[in-house]
N, C-alpha and C. Protein backbone atom coordinates (compact mmCIF):
# COMPACT_ATOMS: atom_id res chain seq x y z
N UNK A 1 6.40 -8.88 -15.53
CA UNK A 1 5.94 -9.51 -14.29
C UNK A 1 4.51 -9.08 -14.02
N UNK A 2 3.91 -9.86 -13.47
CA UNK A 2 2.59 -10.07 -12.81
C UNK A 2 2.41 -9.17 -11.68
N UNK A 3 0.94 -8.79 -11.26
CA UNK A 3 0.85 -7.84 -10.13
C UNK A 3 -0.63 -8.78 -9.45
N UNK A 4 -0.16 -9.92 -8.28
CA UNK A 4 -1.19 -10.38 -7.89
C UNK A 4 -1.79 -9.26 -6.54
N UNK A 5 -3.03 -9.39 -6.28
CA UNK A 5 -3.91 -8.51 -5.26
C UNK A 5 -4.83 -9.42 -4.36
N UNK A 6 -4.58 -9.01 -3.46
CA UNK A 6 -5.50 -10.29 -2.59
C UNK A 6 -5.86 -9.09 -1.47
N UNK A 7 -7.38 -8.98 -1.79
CA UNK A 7 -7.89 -7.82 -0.27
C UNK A 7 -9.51 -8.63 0.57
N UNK A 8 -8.46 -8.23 1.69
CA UNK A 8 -9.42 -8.93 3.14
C UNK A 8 -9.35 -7.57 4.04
N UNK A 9 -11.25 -7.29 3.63
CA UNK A 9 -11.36 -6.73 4.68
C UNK A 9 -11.99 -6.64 6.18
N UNK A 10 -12.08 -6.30 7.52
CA UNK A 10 -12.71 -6.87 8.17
C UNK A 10 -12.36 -5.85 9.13
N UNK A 11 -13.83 -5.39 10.20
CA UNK A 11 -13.45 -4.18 11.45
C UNK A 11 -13.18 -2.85 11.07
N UNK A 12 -13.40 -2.65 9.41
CA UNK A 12 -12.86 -0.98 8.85
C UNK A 12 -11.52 -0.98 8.50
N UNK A 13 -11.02 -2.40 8.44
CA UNK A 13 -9.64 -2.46 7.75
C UNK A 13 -9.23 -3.39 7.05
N UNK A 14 -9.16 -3.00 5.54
CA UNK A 14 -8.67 -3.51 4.51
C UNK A 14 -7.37 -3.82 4.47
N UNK A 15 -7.07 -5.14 4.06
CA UNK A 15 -5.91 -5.41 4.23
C UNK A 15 -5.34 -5.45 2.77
N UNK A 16 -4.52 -5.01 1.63
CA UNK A 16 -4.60 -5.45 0.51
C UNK A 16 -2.91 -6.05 0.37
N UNK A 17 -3.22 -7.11 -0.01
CA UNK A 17 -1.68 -7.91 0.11
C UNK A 17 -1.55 -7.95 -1.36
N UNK A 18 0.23 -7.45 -1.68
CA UNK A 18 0.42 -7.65 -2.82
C UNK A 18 1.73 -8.78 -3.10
N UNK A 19 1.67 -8.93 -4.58
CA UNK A 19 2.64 -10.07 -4.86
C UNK A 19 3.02 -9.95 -5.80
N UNK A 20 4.76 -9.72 -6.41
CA UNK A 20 5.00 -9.38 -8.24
C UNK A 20 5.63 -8.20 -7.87
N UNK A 21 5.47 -7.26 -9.21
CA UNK A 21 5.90 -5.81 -8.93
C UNK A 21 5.20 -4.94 -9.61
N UNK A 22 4.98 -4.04 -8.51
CA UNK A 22 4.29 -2.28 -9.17
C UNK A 22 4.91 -1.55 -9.74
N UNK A 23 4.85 -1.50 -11.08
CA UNK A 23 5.50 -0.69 -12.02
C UNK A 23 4.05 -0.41 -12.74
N UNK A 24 4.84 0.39 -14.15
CA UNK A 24 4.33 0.99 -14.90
C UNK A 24 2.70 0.25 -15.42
N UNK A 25 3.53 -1.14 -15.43
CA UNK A 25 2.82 -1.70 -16.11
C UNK A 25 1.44 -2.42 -15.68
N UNK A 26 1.51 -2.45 -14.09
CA UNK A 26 0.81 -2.54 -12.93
C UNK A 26 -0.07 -2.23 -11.84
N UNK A 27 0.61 -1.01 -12.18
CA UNK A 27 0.18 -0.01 -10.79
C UNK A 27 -1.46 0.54 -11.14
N UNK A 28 -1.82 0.43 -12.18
CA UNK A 28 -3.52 1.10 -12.60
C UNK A 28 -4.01 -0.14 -11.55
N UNK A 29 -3.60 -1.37 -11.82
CA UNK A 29 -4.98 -2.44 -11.04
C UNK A 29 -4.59 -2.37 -9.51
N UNK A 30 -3.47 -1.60 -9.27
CA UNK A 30 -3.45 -1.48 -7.33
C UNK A 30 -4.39 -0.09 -7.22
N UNK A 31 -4.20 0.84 -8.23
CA UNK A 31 -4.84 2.01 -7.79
C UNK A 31 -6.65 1.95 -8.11
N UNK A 32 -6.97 0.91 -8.88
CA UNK A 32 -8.46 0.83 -8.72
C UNK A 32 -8.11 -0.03 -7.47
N UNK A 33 -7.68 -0.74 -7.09
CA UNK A 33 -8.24 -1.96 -6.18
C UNK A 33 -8.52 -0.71 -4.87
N UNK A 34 -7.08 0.30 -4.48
CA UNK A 34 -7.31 1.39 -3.18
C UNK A 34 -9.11 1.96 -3.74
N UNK A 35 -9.29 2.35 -4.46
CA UNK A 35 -10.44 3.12 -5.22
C UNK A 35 -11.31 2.33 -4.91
N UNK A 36 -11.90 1.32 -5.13
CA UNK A 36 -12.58 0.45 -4.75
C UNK A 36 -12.77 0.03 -3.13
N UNK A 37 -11.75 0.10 -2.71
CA UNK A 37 -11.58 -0.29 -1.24
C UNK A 37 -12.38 1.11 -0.96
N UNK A 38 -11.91 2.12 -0.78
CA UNK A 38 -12.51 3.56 -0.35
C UNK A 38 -13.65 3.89 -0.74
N UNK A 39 -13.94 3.76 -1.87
CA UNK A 39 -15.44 3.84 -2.08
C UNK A 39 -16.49 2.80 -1.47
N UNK A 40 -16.20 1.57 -1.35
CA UNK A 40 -17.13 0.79 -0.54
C UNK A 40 -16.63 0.96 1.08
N UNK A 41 -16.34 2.16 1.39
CA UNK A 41 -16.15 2.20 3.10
C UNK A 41 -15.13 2.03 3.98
N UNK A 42 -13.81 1.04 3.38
CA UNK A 42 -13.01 0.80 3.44
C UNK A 42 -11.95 2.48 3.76
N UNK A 43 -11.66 2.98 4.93
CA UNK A 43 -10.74 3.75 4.68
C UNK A 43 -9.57 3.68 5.60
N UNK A 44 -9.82 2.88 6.16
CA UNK A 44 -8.23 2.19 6.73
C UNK A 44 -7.40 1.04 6.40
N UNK A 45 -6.36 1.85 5.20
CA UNK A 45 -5.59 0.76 4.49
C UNK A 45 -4.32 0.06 4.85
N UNK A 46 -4.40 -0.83 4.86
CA UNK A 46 -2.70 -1.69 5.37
C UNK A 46 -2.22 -2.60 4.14
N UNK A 47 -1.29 -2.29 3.29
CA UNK A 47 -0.89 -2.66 2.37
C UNK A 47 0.23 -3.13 2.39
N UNK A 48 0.34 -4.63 2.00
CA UNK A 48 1.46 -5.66 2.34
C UNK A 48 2.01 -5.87 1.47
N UNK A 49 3.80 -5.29 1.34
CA UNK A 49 4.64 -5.18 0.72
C UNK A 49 5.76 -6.21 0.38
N UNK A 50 5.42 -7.27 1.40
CA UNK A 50 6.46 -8.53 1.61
C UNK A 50 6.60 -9.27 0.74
N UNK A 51 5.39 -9.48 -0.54
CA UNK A 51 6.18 -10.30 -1.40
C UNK A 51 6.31 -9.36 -2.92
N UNK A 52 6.38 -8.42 -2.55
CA UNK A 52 6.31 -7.11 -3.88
C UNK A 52 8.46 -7.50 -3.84
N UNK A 53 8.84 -7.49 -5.10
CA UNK A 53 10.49 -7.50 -5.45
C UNK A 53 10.48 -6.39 -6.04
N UNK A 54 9.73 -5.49 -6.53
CA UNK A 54 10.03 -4.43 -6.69
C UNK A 54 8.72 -3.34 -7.34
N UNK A 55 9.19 -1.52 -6.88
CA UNK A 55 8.38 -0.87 -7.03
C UNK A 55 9.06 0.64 -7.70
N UNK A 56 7.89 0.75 -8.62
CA UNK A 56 8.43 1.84 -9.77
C UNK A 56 7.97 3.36 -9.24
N UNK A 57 8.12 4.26 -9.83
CA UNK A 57 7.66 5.86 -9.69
C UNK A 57 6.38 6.04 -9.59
N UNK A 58 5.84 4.54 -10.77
CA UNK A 58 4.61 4.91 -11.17
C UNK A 58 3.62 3.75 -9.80
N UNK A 59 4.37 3.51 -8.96
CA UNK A 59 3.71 2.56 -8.21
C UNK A 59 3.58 3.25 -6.97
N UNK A 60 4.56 4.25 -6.49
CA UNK A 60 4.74 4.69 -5.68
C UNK A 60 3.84 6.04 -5.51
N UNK A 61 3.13 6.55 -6.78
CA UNK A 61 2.63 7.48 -7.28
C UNK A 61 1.44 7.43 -6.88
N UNK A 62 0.82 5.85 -7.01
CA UNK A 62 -0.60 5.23 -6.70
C UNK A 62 -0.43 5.36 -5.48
N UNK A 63 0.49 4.47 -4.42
CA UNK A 63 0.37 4.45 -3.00
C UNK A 63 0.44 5.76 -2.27
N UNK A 64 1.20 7.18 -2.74
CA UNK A 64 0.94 8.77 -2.66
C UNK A 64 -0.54 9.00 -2.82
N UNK A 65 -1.45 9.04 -3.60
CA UNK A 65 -2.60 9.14 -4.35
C UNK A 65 -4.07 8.49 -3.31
N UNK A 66 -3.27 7.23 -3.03
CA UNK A 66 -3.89 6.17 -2.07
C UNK A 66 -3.72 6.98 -0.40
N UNK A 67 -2.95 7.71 -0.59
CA UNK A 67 -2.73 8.32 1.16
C UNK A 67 -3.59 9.17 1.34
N UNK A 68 -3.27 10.06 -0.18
CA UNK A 68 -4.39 11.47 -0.01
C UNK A 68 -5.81 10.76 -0.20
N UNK A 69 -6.23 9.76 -0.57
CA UNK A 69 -7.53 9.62 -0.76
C UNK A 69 -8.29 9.16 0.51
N UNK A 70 -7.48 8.26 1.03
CA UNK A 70 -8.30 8.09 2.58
C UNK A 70 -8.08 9.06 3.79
N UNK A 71 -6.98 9.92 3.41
CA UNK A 71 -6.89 10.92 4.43
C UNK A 71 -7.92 12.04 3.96
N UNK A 72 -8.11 12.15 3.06
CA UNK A 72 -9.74 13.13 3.08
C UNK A 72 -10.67 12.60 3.82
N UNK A 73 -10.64 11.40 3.76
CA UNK A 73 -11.83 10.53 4.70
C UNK A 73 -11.47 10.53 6.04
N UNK A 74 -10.33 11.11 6.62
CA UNK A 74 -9.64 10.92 7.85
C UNK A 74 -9.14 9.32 8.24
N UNK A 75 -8.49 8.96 7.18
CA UNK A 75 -8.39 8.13 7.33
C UNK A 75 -7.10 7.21 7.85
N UNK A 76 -6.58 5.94 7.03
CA UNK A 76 -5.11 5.79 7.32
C UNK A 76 -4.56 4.91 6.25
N UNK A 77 -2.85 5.13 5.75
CA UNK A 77 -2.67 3.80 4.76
C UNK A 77 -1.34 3.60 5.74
N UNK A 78 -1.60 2.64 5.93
CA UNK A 78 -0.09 1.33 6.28
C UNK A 78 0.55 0.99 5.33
N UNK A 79 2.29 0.46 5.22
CA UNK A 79 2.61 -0.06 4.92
C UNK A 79 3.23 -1.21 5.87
N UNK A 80 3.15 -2.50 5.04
CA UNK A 80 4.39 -4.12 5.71
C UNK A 80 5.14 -3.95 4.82
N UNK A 81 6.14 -3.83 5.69
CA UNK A 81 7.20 -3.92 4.59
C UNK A 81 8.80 -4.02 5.34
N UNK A 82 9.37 -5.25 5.04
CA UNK A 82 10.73 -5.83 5.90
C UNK A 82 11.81 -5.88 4.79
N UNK A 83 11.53 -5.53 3.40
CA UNK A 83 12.57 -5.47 2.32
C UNK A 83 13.14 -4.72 2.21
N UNK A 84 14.18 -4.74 2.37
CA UNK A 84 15.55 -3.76 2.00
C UNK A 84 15.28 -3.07 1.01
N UNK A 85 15.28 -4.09 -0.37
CA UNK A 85 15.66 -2.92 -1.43
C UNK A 85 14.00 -2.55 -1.62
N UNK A 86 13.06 -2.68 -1.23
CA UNK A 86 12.10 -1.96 -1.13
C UNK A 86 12.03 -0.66 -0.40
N UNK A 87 12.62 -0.80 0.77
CA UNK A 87 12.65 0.12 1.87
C UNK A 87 13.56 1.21 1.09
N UNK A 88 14.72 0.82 1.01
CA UNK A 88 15.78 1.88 0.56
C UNK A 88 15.02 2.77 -0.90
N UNK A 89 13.80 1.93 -1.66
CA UNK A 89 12.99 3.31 -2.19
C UNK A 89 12.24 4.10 -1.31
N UNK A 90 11.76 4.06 -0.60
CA UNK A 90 10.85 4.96 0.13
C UNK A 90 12.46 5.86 1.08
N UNK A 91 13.51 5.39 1.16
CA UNK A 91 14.04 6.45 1.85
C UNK A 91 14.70 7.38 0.61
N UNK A 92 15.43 6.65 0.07
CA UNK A 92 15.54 7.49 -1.29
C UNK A 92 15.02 8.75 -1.73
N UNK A 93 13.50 8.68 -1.74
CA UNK A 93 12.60 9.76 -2.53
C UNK A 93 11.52 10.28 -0.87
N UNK A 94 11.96 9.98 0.10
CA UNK A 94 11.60 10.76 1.09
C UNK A 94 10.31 10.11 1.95
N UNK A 95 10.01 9.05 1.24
CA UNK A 95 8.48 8.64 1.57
C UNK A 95 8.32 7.54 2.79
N UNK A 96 9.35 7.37 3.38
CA UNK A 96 9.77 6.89 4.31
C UNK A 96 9.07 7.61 5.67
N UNK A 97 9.10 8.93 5.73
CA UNK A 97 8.65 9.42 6.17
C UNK A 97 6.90 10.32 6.35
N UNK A 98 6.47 9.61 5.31
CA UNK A 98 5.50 10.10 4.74
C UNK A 98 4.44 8.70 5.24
N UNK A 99 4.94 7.55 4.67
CA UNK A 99 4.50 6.41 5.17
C UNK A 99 4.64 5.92 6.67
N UNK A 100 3.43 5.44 7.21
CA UNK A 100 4.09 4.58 8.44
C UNK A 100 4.45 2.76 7.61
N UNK A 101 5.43 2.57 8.41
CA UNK A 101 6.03 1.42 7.71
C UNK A 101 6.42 0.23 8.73
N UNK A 102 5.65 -0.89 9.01
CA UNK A 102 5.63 -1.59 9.73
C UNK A 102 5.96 -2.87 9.52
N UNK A 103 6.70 -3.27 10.43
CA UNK A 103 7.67 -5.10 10.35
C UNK A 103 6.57 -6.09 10.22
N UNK A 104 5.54 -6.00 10.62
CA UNK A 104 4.30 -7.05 10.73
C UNK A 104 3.17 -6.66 10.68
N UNK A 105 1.95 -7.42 10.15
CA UNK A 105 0.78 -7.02 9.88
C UNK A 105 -0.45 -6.66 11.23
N UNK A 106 0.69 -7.62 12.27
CA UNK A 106 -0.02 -7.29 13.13
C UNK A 106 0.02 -5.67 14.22
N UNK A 107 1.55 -5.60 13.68
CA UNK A 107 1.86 -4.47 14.48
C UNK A 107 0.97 -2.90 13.48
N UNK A 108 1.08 -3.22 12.35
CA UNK A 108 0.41 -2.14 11.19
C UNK A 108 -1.01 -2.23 12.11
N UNK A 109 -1.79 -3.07 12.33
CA UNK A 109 -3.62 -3.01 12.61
C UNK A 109 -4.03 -2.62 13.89
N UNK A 110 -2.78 -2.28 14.25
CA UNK A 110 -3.12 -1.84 15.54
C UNK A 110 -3.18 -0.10 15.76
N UNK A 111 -4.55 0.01 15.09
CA UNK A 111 -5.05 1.49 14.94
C UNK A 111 -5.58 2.42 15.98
């Protein structure tokens, strides 16, 4: 499977919407795209999980990676995310709590 990326940013907040699934095979072009976002200024991330069907160790590894990198900047990463079996990974491996995890994009931008 495919890993589409679509980032709009605007006001100091990047929005990066994903589509497909973050796995192994994937997850390098989400973790330049955060890298990219942060280095051009970008350090408040909201990352849209709604049409992602699924996410690997190695995806979840990037979006970890992606937290610590804008929180050096004092920054923030969002998640959208209303999928079950998405959700039930982040409670699984604890990151549920680690992430803020929000029903809508609008409720995530409200920083």
């Amino acid at each position: 499977m495919e890993l589409d990326i679509n980032t709009e940013c605007e006001g100091g907040i990047c929005r990066i919407v994903l589509k497909g699934e973050v796995d192994v095979y994937t997850s390098q072009q989400l973790k330049q795209e955060i890298v990219d976002a942060v280095e051009d200024g970008c350090i408040n991330l909201l990352i849209d999980l709604e049409q992602v069907g699924f996410v690997d160790s190695s995806g979840l590894g990037v979006l970890v990676s992606g937290l610590r990198r804008v929180k050096e900047r004092s920054g923030t990463l969002r998640l959208v995310c209303t999928r079950e079996n998405i959700l039930k990974i982040f409670r699984i491996t604890g990151l549920d709590k680690v992430f803020p995890v929000f029903s809508t994009t609008e409720e995530a931008a409200e920083f």
